[in-house]
C-alpha atoms as a PDB file:
ATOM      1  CA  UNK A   1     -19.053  17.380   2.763  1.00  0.00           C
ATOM      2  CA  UNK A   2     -15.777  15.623   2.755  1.00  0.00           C
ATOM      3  CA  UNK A   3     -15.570  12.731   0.017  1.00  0.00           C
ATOM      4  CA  UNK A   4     -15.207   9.983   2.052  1.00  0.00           C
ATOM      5  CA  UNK A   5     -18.005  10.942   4.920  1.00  0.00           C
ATOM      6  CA  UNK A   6     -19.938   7.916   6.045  1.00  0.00           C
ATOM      7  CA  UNK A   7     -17.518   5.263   4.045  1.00  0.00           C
ATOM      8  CA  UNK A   8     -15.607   2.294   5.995  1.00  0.00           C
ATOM      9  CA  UNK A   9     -11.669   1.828   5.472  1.00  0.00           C
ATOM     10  CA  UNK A  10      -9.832  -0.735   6.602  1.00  0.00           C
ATOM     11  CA  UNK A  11      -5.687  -0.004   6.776  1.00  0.00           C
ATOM     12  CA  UNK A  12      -3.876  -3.391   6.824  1.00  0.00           C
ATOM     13  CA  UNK A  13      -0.536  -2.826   8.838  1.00  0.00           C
ATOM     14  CA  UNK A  14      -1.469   0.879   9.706  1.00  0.00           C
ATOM     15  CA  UNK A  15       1.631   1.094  12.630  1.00  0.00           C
ATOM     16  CA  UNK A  16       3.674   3.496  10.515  1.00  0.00           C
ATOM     17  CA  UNK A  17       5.222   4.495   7.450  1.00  0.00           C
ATOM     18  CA  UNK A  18       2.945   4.390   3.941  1.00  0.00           C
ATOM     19  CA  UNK A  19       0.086   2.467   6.146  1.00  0.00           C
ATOM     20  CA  UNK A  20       0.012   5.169   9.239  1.00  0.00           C
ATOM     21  CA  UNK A  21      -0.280   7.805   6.158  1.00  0.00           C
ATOM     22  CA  UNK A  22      -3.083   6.297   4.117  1.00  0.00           C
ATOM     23  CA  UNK A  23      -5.043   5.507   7.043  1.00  0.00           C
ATOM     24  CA  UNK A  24      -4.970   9.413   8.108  1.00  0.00           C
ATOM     25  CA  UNK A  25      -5.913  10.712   4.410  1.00  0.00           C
ATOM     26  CA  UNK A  26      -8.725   8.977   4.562  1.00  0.00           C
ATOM     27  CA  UNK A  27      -9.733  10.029   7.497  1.00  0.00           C
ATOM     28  CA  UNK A  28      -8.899  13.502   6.505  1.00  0.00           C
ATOM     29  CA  UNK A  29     -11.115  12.446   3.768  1.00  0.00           C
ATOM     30  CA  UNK A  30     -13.746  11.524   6.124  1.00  0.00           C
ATOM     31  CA  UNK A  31     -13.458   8.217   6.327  1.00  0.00           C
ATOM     32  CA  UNK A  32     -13.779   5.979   9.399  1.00  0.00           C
ATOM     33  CA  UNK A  33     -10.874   3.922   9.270  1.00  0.00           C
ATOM     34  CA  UNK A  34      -9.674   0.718  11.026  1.00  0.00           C
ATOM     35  CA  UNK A  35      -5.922   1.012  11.721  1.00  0.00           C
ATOM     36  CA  UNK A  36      -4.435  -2.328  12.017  1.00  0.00           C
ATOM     37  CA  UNK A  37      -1.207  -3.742  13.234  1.00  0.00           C
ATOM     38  CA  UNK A  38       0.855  -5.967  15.497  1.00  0.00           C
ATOM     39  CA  UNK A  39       2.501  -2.888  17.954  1.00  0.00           C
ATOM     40  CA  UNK A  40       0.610  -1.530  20.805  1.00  0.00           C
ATOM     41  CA  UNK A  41       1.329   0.793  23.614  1.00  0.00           C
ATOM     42  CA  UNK A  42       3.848  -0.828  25.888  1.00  0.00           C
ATOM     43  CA  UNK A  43       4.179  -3.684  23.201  1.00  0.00           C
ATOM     44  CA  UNK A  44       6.308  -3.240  20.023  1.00  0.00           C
ATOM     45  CA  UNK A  45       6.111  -5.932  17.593  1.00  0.00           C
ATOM     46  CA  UNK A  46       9.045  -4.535  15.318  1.00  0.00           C
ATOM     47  CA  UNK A  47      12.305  -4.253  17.532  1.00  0.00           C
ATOM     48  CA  UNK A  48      12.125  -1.213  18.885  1.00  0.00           C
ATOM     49  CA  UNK A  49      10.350   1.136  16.123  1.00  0.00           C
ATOM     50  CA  UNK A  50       7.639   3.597  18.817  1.00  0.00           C
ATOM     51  CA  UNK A  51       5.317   3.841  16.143  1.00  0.00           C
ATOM     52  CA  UNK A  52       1.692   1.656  17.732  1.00  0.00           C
ATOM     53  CA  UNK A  53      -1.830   1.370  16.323  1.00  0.00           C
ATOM     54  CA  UNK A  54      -3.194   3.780  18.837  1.00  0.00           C
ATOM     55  CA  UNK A  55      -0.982   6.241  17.757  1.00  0.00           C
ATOM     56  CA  UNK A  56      -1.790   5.842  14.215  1.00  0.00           C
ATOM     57  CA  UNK A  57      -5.914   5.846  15.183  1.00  0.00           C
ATOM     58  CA  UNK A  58      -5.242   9.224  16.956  1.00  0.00           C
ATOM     59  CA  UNK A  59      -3.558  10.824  13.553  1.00  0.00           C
ATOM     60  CA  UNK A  60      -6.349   9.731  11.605  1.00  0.00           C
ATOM     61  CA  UNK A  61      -8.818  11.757  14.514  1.00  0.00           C
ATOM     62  CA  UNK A  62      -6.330  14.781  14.602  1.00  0.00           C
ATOM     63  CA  UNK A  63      -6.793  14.710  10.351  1.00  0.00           C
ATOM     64  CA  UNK A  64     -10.720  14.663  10.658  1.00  0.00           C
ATOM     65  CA  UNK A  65     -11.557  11.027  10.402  1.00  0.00           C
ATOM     66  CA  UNK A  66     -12.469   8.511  13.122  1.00  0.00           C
ATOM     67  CA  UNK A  67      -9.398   6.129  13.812  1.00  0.00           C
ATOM     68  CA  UNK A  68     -10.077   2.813  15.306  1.00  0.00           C
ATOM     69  CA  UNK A  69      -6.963   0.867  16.983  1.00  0.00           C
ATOM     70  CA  UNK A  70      -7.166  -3.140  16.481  1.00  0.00           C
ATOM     71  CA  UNK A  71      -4.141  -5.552  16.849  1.00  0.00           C
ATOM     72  CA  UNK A  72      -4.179  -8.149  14.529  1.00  0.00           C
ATOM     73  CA  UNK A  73      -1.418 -10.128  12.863  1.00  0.00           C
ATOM     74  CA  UNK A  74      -2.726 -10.648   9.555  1.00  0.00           C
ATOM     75  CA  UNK A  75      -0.507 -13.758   9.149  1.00  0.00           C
ATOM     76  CA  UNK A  76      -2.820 -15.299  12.038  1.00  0.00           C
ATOM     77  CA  UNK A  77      -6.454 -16.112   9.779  1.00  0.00           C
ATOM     78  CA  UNK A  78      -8.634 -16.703  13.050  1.00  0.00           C
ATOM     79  CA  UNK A  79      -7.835 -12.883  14.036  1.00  0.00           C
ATOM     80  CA  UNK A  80      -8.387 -12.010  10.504  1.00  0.00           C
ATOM     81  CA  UNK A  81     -11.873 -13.154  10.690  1.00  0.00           C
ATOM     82  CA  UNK A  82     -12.764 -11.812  14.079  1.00  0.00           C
ATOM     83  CA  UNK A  83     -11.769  -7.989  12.675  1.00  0.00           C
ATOM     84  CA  UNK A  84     -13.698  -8.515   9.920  1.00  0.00           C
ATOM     85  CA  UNK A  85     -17.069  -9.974  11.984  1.00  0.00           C
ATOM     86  CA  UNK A  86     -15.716  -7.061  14.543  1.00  0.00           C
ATOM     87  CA  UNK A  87     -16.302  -4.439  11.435  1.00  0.00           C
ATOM     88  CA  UNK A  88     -19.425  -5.856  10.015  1.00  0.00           C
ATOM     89  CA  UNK A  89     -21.154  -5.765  13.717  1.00  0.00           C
ATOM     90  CA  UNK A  90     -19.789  -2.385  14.041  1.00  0.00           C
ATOM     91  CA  UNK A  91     -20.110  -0.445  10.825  1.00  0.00           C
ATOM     92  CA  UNK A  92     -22.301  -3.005   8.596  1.00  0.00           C
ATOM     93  CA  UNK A  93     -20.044  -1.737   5.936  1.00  0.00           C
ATOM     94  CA  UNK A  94     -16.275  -2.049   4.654  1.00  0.00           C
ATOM     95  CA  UNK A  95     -15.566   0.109   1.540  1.00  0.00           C
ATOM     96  CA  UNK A  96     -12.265   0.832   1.246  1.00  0.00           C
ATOM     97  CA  UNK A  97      -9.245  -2.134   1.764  1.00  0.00           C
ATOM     98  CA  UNK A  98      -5.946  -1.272   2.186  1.00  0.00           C
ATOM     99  CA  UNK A  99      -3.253  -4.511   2.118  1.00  0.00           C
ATOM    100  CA  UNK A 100      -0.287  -2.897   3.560  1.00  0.00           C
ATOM    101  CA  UNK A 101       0.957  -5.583   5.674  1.00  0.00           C
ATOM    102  CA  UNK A 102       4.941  -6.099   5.028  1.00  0.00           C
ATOM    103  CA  UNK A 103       7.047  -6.942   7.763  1.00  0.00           C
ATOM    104  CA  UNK A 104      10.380  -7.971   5.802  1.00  0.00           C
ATOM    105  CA  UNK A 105      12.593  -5.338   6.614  1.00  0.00           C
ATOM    106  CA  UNK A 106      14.862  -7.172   9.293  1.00  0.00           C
ATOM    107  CA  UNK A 107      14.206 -10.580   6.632  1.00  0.00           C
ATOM    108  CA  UNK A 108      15.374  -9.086   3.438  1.00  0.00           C
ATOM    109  CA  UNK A 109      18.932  -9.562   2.413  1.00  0.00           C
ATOM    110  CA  UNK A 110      19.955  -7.164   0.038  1.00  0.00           C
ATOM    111  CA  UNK A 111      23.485  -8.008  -1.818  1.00  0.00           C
ATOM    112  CA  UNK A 112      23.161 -12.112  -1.207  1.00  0.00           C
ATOM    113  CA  UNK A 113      22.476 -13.915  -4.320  1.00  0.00           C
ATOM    114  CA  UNK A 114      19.121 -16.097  -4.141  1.00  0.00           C
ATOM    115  CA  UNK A 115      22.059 -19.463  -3.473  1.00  0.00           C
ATOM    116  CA  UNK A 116      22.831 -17.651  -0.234  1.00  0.00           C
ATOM    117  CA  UNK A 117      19.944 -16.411   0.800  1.00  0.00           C
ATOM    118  CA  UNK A 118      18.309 -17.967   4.633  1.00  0.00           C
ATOM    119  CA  UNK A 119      15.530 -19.775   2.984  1.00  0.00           C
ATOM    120  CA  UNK A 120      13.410 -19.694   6.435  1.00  0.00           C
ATOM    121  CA  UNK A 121      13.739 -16.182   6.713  1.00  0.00           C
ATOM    122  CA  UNK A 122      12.473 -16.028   3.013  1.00  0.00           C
ATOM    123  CA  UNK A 123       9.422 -18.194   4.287  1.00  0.00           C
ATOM    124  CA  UNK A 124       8.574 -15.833   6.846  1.00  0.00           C
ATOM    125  CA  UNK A 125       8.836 -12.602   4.777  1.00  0.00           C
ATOM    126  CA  UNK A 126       6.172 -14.056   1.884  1.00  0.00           C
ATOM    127  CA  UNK A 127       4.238 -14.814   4.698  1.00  0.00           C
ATOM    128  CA  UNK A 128       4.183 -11.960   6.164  1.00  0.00           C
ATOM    129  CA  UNK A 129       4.054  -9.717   2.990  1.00  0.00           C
ATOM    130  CA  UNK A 130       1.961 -11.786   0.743  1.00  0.00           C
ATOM    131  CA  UNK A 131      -0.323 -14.859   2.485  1.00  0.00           C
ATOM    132  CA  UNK A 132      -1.055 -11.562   4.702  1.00  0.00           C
ATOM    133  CA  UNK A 133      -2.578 -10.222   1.784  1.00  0.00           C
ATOM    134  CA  UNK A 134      -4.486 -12.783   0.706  1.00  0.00           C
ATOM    135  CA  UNK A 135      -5.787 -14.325   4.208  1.00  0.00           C
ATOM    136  CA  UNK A 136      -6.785 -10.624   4.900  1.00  0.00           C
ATOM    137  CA  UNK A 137      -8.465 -10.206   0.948  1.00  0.00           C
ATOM    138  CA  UNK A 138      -9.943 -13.792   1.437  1.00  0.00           C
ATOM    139  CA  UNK A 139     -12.421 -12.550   4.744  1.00  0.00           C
ATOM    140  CA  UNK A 140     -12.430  -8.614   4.471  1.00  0.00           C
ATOM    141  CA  UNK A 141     -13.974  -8.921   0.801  1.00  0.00           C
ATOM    142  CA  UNK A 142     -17.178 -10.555   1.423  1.00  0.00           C
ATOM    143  CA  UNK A 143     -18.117  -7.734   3.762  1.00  0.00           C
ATOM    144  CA  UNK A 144     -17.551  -5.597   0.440  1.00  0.00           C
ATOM    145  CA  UNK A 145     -19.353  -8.199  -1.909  1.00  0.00           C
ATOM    146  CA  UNK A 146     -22.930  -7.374   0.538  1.00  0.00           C
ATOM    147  CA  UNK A 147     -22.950  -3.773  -1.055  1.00  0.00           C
ATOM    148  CA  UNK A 148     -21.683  -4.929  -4.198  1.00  0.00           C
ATOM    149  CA  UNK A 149     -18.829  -2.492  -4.459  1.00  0.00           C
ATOM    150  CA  UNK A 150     -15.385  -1.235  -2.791  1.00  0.00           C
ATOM    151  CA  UNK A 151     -12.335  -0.727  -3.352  1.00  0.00           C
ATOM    152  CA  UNK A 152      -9.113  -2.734  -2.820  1.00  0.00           C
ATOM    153  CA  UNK A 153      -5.647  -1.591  -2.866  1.00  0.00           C
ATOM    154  CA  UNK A 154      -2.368  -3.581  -2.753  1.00  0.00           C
ATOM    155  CA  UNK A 155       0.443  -1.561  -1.868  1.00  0.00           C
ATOM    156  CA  UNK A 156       3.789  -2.515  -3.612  1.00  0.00           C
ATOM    157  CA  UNK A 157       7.328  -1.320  -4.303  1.00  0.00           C
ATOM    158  CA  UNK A 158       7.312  -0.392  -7.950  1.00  0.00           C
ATOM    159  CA  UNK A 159       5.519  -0.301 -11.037  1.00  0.00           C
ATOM    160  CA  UNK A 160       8.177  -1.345 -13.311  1.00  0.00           C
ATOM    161  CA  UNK A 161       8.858  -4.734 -14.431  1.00  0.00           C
ATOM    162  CA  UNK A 162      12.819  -4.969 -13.512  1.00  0.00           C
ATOM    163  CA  UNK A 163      14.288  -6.740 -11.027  1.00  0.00           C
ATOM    164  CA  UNK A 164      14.101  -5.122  -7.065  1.00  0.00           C
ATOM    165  CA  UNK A 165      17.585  -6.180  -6.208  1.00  0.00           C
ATOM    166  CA  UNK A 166      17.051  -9.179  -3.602  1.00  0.00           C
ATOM    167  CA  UNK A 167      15.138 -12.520  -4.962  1.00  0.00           C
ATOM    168  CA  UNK A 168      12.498 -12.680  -1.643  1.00  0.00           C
ATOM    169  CA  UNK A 169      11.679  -8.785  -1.727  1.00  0.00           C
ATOM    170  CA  UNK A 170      11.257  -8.952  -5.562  1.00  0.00           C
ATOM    171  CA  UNK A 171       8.944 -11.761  -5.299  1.00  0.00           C
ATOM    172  CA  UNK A 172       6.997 -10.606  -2.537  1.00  0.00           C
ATOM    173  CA  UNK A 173       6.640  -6.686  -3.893  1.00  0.00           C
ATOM    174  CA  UNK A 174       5.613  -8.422  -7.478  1.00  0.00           C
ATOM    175  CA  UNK A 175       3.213 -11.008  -5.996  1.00  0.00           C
ATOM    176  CA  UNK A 176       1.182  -8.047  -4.635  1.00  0.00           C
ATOM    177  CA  UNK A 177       0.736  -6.535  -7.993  1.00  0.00           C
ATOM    178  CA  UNK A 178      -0.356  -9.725  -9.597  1.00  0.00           C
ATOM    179  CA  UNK A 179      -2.764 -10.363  -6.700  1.00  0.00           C
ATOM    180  CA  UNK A 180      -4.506  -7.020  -7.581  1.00  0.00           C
ATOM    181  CA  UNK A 181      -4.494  -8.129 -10.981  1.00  0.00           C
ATOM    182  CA  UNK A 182      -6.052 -11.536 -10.114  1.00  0.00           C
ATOM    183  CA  UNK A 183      -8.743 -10.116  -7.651  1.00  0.00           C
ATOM    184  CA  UNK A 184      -9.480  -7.607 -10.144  1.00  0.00           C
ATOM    185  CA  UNK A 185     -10.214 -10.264 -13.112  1.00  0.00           C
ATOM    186  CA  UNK A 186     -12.499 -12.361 -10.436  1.00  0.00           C
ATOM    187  CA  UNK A 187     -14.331  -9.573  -9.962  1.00  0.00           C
ATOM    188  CA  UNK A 188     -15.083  -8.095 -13.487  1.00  0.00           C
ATOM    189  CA  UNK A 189     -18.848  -9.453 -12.931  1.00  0.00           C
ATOM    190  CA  UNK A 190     -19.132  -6.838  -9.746  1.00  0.00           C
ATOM    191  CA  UNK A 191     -18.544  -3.159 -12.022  1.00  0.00           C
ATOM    192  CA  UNK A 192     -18.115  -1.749  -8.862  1.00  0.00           C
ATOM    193  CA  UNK A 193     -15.631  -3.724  -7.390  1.00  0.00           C
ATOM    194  CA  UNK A 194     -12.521  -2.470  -7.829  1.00  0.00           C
ATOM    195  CA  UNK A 195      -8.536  -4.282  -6.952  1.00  0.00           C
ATOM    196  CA  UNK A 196      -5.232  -2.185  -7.937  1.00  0.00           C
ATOM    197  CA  UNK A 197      -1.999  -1.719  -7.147  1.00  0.00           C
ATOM    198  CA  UNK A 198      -0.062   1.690  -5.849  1.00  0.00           C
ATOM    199  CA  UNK A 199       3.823   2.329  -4.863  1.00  0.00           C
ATOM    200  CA  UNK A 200       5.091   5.071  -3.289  1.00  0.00           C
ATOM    201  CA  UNK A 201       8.685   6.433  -4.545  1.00  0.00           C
ATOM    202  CA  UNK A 202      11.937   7.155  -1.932  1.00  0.00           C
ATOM    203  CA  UNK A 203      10.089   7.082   0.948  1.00  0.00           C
ATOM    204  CA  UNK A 204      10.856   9.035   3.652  1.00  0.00           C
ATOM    205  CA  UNK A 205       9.330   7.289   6.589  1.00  0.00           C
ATOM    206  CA  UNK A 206       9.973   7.442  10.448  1.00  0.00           C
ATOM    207  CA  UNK A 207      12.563   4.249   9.736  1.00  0.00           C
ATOM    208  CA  UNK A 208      14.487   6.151   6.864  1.00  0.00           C
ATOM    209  CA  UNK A 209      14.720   9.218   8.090  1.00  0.00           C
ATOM    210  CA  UNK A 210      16.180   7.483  11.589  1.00  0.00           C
ATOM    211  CA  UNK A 211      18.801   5.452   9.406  1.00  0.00           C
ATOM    212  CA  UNK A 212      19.457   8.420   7.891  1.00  0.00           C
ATOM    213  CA  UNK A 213      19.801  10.716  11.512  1.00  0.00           C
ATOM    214  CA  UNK A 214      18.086  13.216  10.243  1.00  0.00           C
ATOM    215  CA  UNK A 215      14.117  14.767  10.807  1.00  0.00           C
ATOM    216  CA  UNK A 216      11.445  16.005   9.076  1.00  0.00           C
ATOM    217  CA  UNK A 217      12.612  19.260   9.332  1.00  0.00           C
ATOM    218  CA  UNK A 218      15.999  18.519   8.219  1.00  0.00           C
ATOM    219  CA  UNK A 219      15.744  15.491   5.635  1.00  0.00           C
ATOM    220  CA  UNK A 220      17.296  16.883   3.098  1.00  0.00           C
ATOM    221  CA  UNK A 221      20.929  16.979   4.929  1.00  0.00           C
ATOM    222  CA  UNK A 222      20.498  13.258   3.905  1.00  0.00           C
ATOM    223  CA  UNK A 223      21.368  13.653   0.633  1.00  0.00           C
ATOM    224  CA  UNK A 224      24.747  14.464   1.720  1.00  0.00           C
ATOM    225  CA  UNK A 225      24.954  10.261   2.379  1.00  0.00           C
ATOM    226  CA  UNK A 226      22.462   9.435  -0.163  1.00  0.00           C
ATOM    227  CA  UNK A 227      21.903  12.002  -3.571  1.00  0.00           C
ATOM    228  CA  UNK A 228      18.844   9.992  -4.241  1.00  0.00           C
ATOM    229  CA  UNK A 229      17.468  10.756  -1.275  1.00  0.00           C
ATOM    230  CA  UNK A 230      16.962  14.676  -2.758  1.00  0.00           C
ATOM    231  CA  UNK A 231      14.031  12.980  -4.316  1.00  0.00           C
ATOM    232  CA  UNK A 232      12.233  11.214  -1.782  1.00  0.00           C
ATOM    233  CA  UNK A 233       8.696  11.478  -0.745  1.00  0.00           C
ATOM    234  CA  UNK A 234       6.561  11.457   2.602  1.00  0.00           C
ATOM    235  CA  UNK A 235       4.721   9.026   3.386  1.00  0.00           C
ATOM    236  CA  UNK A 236       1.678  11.218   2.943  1.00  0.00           C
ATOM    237  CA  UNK A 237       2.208  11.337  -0.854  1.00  0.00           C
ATOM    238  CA  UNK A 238       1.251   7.789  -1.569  1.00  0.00           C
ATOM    239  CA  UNK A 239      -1.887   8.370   1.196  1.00  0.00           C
ATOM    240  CA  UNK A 240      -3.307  11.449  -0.788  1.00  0.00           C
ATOM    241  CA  UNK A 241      -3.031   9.198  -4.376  1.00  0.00           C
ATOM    242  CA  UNK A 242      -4.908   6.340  -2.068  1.00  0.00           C
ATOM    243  CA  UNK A 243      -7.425   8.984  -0.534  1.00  0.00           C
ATOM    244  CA  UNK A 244      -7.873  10.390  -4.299  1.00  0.00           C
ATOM    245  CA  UNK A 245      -8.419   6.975  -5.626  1.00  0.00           C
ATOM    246  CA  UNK A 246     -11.192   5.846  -3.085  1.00  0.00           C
ATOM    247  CA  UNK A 247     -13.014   9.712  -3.997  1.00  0.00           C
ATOM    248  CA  UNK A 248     -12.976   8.873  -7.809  1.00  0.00           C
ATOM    249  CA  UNK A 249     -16.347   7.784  -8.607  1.00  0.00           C
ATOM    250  CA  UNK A 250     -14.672   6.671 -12.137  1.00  0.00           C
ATOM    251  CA  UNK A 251     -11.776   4.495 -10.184  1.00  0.00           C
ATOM    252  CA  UNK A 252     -13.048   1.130 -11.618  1.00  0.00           C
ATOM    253  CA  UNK A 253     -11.456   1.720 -15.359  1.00  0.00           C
ATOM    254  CA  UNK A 254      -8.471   1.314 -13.196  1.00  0.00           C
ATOM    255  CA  UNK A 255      -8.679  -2.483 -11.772  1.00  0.00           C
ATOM    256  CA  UNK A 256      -6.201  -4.649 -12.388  1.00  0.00           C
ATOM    257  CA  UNK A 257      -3.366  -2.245 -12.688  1.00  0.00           C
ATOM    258  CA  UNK A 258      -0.275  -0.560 -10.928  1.00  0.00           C
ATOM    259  CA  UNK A 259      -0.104   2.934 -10.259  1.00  0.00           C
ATOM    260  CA  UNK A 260       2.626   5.741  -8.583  1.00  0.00           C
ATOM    261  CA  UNK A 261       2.049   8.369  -6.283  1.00  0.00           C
ATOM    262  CA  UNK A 262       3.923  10.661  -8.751  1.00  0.00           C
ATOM    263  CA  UNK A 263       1.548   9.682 -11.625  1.00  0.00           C
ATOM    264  CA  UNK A 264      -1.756  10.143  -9.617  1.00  0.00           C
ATOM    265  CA  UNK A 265      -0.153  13.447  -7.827  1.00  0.00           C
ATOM    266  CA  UNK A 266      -0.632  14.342 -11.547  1.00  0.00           C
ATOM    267  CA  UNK A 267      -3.451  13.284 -12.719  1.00  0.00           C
ATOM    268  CA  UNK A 268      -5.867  13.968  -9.314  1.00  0.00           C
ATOM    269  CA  UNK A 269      -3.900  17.431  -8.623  1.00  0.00           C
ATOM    270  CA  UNK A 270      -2.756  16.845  -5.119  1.00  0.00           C
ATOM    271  CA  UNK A 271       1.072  17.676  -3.898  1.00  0.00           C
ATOM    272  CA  UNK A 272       3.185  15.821  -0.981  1.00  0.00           C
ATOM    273  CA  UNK A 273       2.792  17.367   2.722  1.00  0.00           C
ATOM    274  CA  UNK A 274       5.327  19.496   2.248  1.00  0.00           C
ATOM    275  CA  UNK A 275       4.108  21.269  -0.892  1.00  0.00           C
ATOM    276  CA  UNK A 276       6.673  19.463  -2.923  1.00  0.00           C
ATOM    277  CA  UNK A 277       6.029  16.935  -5.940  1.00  0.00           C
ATOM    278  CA  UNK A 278       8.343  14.459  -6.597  1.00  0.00           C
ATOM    279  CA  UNK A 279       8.465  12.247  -9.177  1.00  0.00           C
ATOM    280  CA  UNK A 280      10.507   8.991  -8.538  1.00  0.00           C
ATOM    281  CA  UNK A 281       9.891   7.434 -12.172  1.00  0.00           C
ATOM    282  CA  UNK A 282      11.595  10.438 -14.105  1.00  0.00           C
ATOM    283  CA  UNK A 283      14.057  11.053 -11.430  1.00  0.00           C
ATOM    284  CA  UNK A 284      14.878   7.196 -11.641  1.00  0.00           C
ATOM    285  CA  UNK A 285      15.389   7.015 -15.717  1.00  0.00           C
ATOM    286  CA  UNK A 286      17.138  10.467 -15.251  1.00  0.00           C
ATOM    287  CA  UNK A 287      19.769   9.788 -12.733  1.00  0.00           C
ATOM    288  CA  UNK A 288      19.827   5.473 -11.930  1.00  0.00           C
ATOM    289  CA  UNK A 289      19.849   4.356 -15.950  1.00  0.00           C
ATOM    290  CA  UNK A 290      16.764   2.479 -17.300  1.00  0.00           C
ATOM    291  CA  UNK A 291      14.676  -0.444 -15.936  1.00  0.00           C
ATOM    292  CA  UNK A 292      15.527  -3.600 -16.603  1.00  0.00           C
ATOM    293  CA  UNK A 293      13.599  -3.477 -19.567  1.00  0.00           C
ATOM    294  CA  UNK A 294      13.684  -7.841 -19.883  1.00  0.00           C
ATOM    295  CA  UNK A 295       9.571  -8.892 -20.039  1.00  0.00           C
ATOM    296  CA  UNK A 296       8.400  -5.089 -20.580  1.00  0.00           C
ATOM    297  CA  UNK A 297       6.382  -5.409 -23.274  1.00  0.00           C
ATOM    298  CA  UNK A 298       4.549  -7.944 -22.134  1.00  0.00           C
ATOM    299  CA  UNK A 299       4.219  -6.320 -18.320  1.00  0.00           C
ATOM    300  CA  UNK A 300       2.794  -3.358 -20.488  1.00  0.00           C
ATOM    301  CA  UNK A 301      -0.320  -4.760 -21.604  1.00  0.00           C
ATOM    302  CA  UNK A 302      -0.730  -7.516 -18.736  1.00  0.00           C
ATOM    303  CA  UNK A 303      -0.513  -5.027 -15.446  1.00  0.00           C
ATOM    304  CA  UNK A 304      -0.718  -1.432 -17.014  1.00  0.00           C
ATOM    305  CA  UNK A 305      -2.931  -1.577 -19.869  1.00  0.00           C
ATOM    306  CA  UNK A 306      -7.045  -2.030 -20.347  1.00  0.00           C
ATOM    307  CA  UNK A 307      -7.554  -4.977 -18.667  1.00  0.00           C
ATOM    308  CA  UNK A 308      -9.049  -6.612 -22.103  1.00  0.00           C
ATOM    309  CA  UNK A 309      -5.547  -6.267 -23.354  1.00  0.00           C
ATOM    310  CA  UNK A 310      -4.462  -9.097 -20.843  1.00  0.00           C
ATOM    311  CA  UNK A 311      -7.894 -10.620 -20.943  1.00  0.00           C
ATOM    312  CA  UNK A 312     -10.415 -11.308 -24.048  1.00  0.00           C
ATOM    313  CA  UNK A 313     -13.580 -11.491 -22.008  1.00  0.00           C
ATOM    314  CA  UNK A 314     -13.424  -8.570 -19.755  1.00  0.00           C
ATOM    315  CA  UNK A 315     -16.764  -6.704 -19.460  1.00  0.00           C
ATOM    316  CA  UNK A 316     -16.798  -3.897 -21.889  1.00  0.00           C
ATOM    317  CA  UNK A 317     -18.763  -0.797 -21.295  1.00  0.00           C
END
């Protein structure tokens, strides 16, 4: 029996890249997931990126699972609720929540200083990569609350403390991780309710490897433009440290922190789709220079130690 058989995912801007991955290692896990996303056959929502929900439901069958296609904007609360009262007529369950939603490439501008930067677009790209989050938290939740236990996920850009280069994508890829950590502390009552964080490193998804002109087959010619880019990762590497995260049975000692696909490649065993595994963190300190290292002590015991580091009445044991 695979892990995951009989449990209920839900894959919060599934269309492609880290999302499209998750939701097919949990199906491969056995999970029946709900892919989620604005793009649908005949109907892109992001320029003109192929990738569509459908697509991303079929994977997720191909891998073992059951993949079910819904468009919803998650920005858009009233189609929030109607997937969630959609899921709860149709499964009676949700155990697994993936936030996922992000939508800021074409918003973010890298290089501006924050006195530059188009404040509307700003607007749009914490909507879309953090209110997302929590309108999508707020109603999908509750369905988990019925059973008393689940697990939620925020996915992020990081687990480091230092600045992300661009004021409006550092805010937004921070946010997420302190959202974890504030679902995680409402929920210390519910011992099986559990909120964390997880970034990917370089990842290579259908958008980078496009910028980049190059395949699957032949990503690493890449490097040529980019060295970095040696070290990248598949989008598959951050779904197997998901997938392995939902099969824990002990994955509650780990609310209310940020974790890396390179870490939990470690710790659960698993290796990247193509046999590799990478590891961004050492990589980075090896090759890029340190983190900014301003507020680490404190980012130490608030997102990656026990939570009763960060707060005095957490449950114990």
């Amino acid at each position: 029996m695979r892990p995951l058989e009989g449990q209920v995912a839900l894959v919060a801007g599934a269309t492609r890249g880290a999302g499209r991955a998750i939701a097919c290692s949990l199906g491969e896990a056995g999970a029946t997931v709900y892919c989620t996303g604005r793009s649908v056959r005949g109907r892109p929502a992001t320029g003109q990126r192929p990738e569509t929900i459908e697509e991303t439901a079929e994977l997720v069958g191909a891998a073992g699972g059951r993949g079910v296609a819904a468009q919803v904007d998650h920005t858009v609360e009233e189609q929030v609720e109607a997937l969630c009262a959609r899921i709860r007529q149709e499964q009676g369950r949700l155990d697994v929540l993936v936030n996922d939603v992000w939508g800021g490439d074409e918003l973010t501008e890298f290089g501006q200083p924050f006195w530059k930067l188009s404040l509307p677009s700003g607007k749009v790209l914490l909507e879309r990569a953090v209110t997302s989050h929590i309108i999508t938290s707020r109603h999908a939740v509750p369905l988990m609350l019925e059973r008393d236990r689940g697990l939620i996920v925020e996915i992020t850009d990081g687990d480091h403390f230092g600045y992300r280069g661009n004021l409006f994508y550092d805010l937004a890829k921070m946010s997420v991780i302190r959202l974890a950590f504030a679902m995680a502390w409402e929920l210390r009552r519910h011992p099986a309710m559990t909120a964390l964080a997880v970034t990917p490193g370089f990842l290579r998804s259908e958008a980078m490897l496009d910028h980049f002109g190059v395949t699957e087959a032949n990503w690493r010619d890449a490097a040529e433009k980019d060295p970095h880019f040696i070290e990248s990762e598949t989008p598959f590497y951050v779904g197997r440290a998901v997938a392995a995260l939902a099969a824990d049975p002990r994955v509650a000692t780990k609310s209310g922190r940020v974790f890396s696909s390179w870490d939990l490649a470690r710790e659960y065993g698993f290796a990247d789709a193509d046999g590799r595994r990478p590891h961004w963190g050492e990589y980075f300190e090896r090759h890029l220079g340190r983190y900014n290292r301003a507020g680490e002590a404190a980012y130490a015991s608030w997102f990656n130690g026990p939570m009763e580091l960060a707060c005095p009445d957490w449950p114990k044991e």
